[in-house]
PDB file of N, CA and C in Angstrom:
ATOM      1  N   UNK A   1      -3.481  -4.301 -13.942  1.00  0.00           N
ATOM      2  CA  UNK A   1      -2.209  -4.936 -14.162  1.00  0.00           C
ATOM      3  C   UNK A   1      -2.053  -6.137 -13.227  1.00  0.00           C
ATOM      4  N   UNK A   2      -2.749  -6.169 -11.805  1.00  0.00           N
ATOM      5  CA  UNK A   2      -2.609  -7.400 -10.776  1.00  0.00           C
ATOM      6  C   UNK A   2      -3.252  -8.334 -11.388  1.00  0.00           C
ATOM      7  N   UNK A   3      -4.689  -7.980 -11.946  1.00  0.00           N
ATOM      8  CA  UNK A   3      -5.106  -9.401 -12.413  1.00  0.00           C
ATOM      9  C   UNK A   3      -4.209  -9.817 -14.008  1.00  0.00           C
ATOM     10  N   UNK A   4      -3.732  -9.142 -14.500  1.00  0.00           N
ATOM     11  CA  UNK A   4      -3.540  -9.670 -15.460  1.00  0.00           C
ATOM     12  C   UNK A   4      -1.668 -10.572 -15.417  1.00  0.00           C
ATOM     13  N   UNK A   5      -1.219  -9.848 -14.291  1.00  0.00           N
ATOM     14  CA  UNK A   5      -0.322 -10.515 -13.748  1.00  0.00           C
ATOM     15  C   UNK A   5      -0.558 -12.067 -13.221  1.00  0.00           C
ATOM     16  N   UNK A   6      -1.809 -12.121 -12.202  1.00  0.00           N
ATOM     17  CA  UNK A   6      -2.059 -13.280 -11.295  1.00  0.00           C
ATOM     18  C   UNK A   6      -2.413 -14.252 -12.524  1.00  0.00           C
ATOM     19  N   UNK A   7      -3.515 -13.758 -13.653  1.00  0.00           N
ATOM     20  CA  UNK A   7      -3.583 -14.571 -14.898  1.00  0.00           C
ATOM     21  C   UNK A   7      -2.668 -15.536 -15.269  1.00  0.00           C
ATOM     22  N   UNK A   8      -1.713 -14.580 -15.532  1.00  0.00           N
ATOM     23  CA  UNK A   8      -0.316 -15.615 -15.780  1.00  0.00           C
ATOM     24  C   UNK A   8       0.837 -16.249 -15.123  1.00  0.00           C
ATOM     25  N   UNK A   9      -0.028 -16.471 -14.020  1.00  0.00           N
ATOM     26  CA  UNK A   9       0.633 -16.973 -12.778  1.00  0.00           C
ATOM     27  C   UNK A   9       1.885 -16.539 -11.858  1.00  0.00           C
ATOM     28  N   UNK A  10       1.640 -15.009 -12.011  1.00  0.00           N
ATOM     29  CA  UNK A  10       2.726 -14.082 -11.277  1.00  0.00           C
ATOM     30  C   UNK A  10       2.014 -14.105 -10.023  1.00  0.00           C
ATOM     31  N   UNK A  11       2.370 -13.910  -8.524  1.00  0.00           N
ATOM     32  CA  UNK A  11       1.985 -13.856  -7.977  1.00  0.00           C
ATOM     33  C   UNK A  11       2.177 -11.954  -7.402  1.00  0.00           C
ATOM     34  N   UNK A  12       1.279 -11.428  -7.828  1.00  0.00           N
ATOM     35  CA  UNK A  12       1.242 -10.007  -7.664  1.00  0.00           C
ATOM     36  C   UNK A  12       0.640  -9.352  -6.517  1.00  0.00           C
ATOM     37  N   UNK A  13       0.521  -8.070  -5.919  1.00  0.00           N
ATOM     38  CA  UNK A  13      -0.067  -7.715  -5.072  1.00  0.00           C
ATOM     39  C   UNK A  13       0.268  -5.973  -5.231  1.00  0.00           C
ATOM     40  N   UNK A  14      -0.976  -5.381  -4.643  1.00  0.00           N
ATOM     41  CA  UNK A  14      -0.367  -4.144  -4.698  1.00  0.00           C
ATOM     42  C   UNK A  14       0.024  -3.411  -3.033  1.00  0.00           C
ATOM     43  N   UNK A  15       0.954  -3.035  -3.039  1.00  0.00           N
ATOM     44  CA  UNK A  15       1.696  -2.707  -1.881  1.00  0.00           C
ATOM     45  C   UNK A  15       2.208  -1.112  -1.589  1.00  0.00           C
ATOM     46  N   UNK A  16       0.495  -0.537  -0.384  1.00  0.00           N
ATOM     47  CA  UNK A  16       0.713   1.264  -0.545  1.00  0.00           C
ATOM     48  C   UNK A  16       0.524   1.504   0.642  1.00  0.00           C
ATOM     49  N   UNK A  17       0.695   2.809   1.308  1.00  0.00           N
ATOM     50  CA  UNK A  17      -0.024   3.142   2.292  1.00  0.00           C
ATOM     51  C   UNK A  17      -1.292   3.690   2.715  1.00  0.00           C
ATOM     52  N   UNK A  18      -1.902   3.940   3.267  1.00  0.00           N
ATOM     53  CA  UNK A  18      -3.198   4.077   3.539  1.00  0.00           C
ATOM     54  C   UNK A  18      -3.489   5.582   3.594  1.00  0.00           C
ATOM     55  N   UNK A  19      -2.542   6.838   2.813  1.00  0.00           N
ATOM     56  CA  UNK A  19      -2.781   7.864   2.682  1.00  0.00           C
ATOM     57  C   UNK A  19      -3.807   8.053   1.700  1.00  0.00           C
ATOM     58  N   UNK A  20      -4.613   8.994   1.981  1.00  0.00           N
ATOM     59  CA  UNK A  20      -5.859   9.482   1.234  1.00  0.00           C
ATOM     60  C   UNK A  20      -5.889  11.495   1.131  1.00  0.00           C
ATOM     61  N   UNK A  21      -4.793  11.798   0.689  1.00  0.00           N
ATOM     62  CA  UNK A  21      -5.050  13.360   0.977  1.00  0.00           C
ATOM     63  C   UNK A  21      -4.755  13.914   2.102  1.00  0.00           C
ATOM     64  N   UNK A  22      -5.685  14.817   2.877  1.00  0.00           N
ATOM     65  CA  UNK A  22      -5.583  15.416   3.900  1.00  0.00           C
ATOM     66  C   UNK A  22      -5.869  14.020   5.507  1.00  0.00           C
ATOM     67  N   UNK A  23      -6.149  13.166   4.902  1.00  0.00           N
ATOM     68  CA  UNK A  23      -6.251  12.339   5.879  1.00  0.00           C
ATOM     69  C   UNK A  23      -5.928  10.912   6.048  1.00  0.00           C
ATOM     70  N   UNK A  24      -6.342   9.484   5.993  1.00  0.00           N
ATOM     71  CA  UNK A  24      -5.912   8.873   6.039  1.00  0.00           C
ATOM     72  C   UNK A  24      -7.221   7.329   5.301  1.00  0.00           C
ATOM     73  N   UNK A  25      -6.762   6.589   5.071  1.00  0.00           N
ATOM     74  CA  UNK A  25      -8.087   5.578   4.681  1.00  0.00           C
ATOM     75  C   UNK A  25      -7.847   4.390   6.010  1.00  0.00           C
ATOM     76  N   UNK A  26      -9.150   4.441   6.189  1.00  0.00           N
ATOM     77  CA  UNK A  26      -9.831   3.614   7.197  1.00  0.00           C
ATOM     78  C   UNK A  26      -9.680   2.009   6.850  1.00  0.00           C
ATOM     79  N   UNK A  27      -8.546   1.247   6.396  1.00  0.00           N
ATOM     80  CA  UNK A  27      -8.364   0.085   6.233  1.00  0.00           C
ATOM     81  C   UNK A  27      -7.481  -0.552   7.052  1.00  0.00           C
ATOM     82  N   UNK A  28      -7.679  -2.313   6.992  1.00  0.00           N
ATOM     83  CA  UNK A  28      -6.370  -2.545   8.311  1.00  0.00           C
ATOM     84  C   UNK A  28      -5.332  -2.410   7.767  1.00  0.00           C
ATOM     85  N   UNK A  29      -4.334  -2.300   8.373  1.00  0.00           N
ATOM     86  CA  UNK A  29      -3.235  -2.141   8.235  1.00  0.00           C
ATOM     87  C   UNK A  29      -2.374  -3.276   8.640  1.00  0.00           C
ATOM     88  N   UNK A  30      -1.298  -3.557   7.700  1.00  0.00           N
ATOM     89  CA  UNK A  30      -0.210  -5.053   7.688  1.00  0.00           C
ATOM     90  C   UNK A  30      -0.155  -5.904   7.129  1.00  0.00           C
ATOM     91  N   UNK A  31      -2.083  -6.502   6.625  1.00  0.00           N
ATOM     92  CA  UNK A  31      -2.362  -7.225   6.443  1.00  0.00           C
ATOM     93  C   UNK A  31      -2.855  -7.469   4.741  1.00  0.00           C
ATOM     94  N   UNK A  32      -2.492  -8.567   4.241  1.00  0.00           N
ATOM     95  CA  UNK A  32      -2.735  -8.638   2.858  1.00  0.00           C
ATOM     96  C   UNK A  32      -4.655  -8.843   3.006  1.00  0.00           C
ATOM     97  N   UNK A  33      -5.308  -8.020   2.500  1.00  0.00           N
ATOM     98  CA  UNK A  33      -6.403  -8.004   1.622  1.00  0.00           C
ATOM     99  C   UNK A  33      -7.044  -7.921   0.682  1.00  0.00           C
ATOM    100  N   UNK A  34      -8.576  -8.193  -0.088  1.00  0.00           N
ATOM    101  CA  UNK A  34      -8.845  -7.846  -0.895  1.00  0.00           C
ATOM    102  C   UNK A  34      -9.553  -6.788  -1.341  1.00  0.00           C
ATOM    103  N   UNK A  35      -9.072  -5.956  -2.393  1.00  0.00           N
ATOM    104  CA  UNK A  35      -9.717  -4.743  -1.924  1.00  0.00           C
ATOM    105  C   UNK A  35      -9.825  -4.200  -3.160  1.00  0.00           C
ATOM    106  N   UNK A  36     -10.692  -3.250  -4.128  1.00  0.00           N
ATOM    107  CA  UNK A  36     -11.709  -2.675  -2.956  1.00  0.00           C
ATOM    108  C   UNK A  36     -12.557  -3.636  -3.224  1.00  0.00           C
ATOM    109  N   UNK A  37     -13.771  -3.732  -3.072  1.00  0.00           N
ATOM    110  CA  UNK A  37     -14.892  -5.090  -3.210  1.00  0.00           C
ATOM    111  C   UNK A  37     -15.203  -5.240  -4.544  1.00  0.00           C
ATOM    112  N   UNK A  38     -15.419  -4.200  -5.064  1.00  0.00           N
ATOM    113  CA  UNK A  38     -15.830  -4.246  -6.880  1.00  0.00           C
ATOM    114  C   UNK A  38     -14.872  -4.896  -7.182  1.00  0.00           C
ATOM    115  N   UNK A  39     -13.963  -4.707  -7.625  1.00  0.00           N
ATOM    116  CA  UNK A  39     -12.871  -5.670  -8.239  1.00  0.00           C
ATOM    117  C   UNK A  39     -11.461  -6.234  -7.187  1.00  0.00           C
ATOM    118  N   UNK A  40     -11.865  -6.725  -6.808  1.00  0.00           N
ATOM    119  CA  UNK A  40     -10.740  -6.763  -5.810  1.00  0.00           C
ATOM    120  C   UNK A  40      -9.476  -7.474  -6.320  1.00  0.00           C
ATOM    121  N   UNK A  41      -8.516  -6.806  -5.749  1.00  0.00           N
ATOM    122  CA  UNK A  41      -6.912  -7.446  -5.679  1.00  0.00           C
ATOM    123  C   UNK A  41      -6.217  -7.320  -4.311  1.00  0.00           C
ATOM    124  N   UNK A  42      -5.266  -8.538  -4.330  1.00  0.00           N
ATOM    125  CA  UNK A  42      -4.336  -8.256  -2.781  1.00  0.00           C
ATOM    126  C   UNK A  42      -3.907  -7.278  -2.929  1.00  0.00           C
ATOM    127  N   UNK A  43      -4.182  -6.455  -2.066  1.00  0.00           N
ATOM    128  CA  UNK A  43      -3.486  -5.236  -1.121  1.00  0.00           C
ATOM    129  C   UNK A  43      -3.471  -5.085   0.225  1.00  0.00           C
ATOM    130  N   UNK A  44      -1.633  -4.461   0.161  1.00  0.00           N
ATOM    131  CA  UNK A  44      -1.296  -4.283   1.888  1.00  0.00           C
ATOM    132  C   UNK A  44      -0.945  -2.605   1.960  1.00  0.00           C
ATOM    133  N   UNK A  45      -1.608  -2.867   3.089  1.00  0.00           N
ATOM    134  CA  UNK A  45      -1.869  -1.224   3.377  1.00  0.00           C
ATOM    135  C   UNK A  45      -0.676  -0.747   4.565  1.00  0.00           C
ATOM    136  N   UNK A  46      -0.032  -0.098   4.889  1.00  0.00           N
ATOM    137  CA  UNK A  46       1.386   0.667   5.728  1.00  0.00           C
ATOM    138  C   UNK A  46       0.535   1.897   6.121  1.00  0.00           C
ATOM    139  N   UNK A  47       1.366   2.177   7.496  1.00  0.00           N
ATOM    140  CA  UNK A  47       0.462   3.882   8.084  1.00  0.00           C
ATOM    141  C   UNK A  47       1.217   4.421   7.584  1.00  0.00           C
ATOM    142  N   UNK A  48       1.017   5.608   6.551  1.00  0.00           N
ATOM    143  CA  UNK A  48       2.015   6.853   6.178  1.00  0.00           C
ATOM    144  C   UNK A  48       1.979   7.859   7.424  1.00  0.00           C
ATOM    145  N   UNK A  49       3.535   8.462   7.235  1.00  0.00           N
ATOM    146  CA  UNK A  49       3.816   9.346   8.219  1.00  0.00           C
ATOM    147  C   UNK A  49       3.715  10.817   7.529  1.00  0.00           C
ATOM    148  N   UNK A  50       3.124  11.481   7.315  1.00  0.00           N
ATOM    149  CA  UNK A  50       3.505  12.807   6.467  1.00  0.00           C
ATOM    150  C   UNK A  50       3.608  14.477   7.757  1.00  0.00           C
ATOM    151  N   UNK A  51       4.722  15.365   7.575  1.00  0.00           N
ATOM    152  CA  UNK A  51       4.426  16.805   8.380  1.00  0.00           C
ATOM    153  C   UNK A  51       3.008  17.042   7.849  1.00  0.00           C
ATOM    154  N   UNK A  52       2.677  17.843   9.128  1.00  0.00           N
ATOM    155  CA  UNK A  52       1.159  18.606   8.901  1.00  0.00           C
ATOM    156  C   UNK A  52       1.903  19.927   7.883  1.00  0.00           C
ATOM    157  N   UNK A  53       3.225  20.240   7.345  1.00  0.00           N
ATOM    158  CA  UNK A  53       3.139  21.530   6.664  1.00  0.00           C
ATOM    159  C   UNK A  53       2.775  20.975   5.029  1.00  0.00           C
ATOM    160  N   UNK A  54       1.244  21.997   4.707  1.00  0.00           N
ATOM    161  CA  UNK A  54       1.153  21.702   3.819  1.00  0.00           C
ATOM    162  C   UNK A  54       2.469  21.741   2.255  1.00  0.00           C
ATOM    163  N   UNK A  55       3.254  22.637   2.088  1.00  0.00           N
ATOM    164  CA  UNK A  55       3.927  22.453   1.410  1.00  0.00           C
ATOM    165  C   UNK A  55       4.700  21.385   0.814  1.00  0.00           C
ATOM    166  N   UNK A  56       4.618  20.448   1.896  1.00  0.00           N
ATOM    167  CA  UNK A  56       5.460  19.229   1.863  1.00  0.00           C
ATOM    168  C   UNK A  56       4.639  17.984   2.313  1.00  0.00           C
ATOM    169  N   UNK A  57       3.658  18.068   2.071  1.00  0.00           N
ATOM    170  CA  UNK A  57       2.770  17.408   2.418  1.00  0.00           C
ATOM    171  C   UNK A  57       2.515  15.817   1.596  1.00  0.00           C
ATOM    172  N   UNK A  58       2.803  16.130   0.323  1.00  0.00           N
ATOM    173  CA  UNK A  58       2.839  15.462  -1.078  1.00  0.00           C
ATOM    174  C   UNK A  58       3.746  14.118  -0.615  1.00  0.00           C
ATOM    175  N   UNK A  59       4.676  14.658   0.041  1.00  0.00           N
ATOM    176  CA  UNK A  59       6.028  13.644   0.268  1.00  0.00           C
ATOM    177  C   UNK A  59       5.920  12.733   1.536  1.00  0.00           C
ATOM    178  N   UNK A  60       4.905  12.037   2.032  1.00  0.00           N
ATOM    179  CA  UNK A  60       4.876  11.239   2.535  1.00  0.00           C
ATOM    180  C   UNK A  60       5.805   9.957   2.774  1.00  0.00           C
ATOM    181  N   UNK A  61       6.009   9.424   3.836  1.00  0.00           N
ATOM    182  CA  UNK A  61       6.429   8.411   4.387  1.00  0.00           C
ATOM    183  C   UNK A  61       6.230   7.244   5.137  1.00  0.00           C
ATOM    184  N   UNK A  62       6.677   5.945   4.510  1.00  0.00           N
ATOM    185  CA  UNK A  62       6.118   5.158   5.612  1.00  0.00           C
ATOM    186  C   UNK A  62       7.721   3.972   6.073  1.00  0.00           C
ATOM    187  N   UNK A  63       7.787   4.127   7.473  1.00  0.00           N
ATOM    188  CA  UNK A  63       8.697   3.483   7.878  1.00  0.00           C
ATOM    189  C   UNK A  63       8.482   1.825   7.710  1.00  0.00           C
ATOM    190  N   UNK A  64       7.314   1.564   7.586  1.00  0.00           N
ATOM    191  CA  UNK A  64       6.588   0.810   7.906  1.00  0.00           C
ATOM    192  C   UNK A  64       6.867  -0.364   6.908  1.00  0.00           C
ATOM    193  N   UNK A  65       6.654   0.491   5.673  1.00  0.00           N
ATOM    194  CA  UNK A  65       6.350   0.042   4.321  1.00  0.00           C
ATOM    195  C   UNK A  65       8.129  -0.138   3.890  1.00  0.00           C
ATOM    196  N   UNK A  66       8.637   0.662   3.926  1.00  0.00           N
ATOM    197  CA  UNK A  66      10.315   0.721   3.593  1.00  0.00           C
ATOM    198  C   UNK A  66      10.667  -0.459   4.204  1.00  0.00           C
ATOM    199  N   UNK A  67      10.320  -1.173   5.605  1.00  0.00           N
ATOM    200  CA  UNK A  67      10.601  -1.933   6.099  1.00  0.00           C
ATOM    201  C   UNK A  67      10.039  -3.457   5.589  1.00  0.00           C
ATOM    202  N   UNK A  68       9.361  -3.149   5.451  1.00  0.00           N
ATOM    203  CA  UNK A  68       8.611  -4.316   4.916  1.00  0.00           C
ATOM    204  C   UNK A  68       9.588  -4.802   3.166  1.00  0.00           C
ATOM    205  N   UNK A  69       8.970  -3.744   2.695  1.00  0.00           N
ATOM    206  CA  UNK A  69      10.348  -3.943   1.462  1.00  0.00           C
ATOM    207  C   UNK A  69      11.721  -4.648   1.334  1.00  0.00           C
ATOM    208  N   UNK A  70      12.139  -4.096   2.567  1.00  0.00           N
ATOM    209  CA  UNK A  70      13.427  -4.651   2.119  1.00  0.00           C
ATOM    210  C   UNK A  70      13.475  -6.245   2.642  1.00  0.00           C
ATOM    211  N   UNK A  71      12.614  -6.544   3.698  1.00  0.00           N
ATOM    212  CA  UNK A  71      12.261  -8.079   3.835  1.00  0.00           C
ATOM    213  C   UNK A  71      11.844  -8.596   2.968  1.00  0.00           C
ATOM    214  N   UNK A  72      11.189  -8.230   1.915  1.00  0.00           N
ATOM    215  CA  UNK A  72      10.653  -9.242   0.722  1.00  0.00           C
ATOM    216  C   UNK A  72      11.288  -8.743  -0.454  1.00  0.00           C
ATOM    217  N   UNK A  73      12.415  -7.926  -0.431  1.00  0.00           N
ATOM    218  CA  UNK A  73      13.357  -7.585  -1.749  1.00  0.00           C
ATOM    219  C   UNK A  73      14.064  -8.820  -2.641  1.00  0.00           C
ATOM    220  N   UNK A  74      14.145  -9.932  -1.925  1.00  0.00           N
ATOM    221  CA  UNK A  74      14.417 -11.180  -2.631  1.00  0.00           C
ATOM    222  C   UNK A  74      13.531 -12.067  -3.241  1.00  0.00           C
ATOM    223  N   UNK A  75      12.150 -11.632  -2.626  1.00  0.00           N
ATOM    224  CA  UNK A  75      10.810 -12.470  -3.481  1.00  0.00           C
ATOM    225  C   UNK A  75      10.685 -11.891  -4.595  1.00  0.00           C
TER     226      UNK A  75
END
């Protein structure tokens, strides 16, 4: 959907945190990149905060990312 956005001159990006499951993905963080190498698109990566109880585990958070949001809620 990013490239086919940027195609038509949207300027798109995808914007997640760096949760991977039980752990976390090894990318920088803040910073717009391209990713993954096979096909790449801008993406910015946020540290998710999640409890270690698994039950609730699913529901992750990132202060990081919420923050960031609402600074670019007018772009």
């Amino acid at each position: 959907m990013v490239h086919a956005l940027r195609e038509q001159g949207v300027e798109a990006e995808v914007v997640t945190t760096n949760d991977d499951g039980e752990g976390v993905l090894n990318v920088p963080l803040y910073e717009r990149l391209e990713y993954p190498s096979h096909a790449p698109v801008p993406v910015r990566f946020f540290p998710r905060f999640s409890p270690p109880i698994p039950a609730i585990r699913e529901f992750a958070f990132s202060g990081a990312l919420a923050t960031w949001l609402w600074q670019k809620i007018t772009d």
